[in-house]
Protein backbone atom coordinates (compact mmCIF):
# COMPACT_ATOMS: atom_id res chain seq x y z
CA UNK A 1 112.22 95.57 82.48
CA UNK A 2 113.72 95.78 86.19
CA UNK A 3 111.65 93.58 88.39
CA UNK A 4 113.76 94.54 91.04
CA UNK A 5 111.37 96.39 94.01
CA UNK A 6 112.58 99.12 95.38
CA UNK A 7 112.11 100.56 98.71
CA UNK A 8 110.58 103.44 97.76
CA UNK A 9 107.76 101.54 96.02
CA UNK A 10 107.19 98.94 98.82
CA UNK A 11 106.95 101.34 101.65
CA UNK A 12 104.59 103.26 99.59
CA UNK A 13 102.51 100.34 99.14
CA UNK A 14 102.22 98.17 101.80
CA UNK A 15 99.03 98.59 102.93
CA UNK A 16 97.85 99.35 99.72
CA UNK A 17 94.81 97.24 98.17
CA UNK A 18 94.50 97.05 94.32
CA UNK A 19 91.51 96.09 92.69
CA UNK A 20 92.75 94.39 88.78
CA UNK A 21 90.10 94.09 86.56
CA UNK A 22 91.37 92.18 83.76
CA UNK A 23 89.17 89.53 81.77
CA UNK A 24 92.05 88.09 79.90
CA UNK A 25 93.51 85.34 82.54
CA UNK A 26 96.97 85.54 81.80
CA UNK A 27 97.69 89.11 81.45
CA UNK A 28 95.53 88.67 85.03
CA UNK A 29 97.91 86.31 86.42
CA UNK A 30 101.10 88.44 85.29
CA UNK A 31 100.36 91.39 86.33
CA UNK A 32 98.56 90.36 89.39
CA UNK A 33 102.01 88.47 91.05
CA UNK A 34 104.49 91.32 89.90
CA UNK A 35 101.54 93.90 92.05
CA UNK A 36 102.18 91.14 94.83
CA UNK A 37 106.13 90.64 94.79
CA UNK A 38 106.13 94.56 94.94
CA UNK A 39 104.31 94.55 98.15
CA UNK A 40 100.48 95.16 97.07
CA UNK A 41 97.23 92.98 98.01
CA UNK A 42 95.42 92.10 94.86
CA UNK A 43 91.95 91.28 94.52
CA UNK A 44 90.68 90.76 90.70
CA UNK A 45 87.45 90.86 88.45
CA UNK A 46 87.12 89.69 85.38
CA UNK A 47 84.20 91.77 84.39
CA UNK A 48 82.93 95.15 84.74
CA UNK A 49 79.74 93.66 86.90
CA UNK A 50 82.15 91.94 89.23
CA UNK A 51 84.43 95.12 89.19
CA UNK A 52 82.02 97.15 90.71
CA UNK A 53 80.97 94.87 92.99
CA UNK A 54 84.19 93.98 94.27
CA UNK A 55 85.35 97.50 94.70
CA UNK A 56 82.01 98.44 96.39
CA UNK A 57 82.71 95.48 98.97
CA UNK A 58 86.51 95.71 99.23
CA UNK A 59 86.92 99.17 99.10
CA UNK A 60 90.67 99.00 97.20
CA UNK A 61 92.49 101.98 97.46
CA UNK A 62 93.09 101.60 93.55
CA UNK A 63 91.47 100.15 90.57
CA UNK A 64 93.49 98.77 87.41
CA UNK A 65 90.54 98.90 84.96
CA UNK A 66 90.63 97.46 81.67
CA UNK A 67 88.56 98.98 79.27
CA UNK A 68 87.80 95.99 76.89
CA UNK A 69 85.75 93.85 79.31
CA UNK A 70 82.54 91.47 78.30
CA UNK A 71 79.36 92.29 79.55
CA UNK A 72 79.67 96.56 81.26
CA UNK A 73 82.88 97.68 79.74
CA UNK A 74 85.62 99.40 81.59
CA UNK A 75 84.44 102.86 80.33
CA UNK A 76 80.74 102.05 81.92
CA UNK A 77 82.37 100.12 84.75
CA UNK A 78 84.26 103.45 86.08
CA UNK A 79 81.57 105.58 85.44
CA UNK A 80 79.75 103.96 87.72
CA UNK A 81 82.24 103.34 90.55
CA UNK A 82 83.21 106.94 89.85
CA UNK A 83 78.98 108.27 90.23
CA UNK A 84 78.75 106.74 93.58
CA UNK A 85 79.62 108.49 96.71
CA UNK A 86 81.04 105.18 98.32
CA UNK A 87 83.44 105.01 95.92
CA UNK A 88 84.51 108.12 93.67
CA UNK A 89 87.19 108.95 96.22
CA UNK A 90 89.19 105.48 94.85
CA UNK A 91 91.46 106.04 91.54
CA UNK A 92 90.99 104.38 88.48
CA UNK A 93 93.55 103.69 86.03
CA UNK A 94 92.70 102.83 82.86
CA UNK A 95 95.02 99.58 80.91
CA UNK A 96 94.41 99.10 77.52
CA UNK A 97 95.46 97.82 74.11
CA UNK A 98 93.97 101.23 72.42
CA UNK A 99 96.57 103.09 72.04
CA UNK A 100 94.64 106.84 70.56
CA UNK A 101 94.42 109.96 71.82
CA UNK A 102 90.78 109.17 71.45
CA UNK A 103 91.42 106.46 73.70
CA UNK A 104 93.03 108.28 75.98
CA UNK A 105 90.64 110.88 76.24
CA UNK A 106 87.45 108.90 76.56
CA UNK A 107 88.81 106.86 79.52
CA UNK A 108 89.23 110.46 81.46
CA UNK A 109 85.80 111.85 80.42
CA UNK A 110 84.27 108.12 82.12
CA UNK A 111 86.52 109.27 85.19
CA UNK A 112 89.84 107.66 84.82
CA UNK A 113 92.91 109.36 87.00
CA UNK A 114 95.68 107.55 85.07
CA UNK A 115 96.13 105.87 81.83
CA UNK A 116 99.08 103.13 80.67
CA UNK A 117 98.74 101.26 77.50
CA UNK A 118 99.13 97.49 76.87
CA UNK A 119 101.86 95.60 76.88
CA UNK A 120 102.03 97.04 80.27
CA UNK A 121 105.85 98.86 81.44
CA UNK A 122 105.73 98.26 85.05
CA UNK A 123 107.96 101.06 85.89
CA UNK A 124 105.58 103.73 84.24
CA UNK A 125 102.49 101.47 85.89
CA UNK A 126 104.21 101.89 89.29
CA UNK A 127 104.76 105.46 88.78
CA UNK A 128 101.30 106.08 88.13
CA UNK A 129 100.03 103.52 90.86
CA UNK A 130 102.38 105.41 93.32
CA UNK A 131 101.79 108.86 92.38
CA UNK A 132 98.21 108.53 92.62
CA UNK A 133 98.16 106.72 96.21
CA UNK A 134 100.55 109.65 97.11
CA UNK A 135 98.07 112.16 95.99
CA UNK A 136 95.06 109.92 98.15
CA UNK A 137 96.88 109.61 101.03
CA UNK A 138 98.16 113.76 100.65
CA UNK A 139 101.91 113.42 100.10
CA UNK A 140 104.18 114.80 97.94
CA UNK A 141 105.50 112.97 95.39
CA UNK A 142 106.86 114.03 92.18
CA UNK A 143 105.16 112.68 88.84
């Protein structure tokens, strides 16, 4: 993988605020500083409580949801971000292990916009992170 940021991705997301919801702490602590070097502010949760919490209070412009959380599970945890007026504006992209169409699907019918499986491949991550700020902020940007 090219950890290499390019311009293109950090002028796109300067300003940008990511919430990562990730219980496990390492995957946390990866992905978190490679969203950092590339020019993002990260704020985390490790649970879907905290998750919606934390994006009602810090208003992210994006949510990296995992699905397998303790306690509310990423499914329940977007679905309820995604009910509330305050926040069903903000994009939710689902990370997870399951790697089914079933999978796939259920995380867009609890309100997901995007959806990368675990391991994580930053550059498809960033392409989905980037398209969908595009989309928020009304640019153009090719898939």
């Amino acid at each position: 993988m090219n950890d290499a940021p390019d311009a293109l991705m950090i002028q796109s997301s300067q300003a940008s605020k990511l919430l990562l919801v990730e219980d496990n702490e390492s995957n946390r602590d990866m992905l978190s500083r490679r969203l950092v070097r590339r020019g993002f502010e990260v704020v985390t949760a490790t649970d879907g409580e905290s998750a919606i919490r934390i994006a009602r209070e810090a208003k992210p412009d994006l949510v990296l949801m995992d699905m397998s959380l303790p306690g509310i599970n990423g499914w329940d945890a977007t679905r309820i971000i995604k009910s509330s007026p305050e926040m069903s504006a903000i994009p939710v992209v689902a990370l997870t292990a399951h790697a089914m169409s079933s999978d796939r699907e259920e995380a867009f019918a609890a309100g997901c916009n995007g959806f990368e499986t675990k391991p994580v491949e930053m550059d498809k991550l960033l392409a989905t992170i980037n398209r969908l700020l595009a989309g928020r902020r009304g640019l153009d940007v090719d898939a």
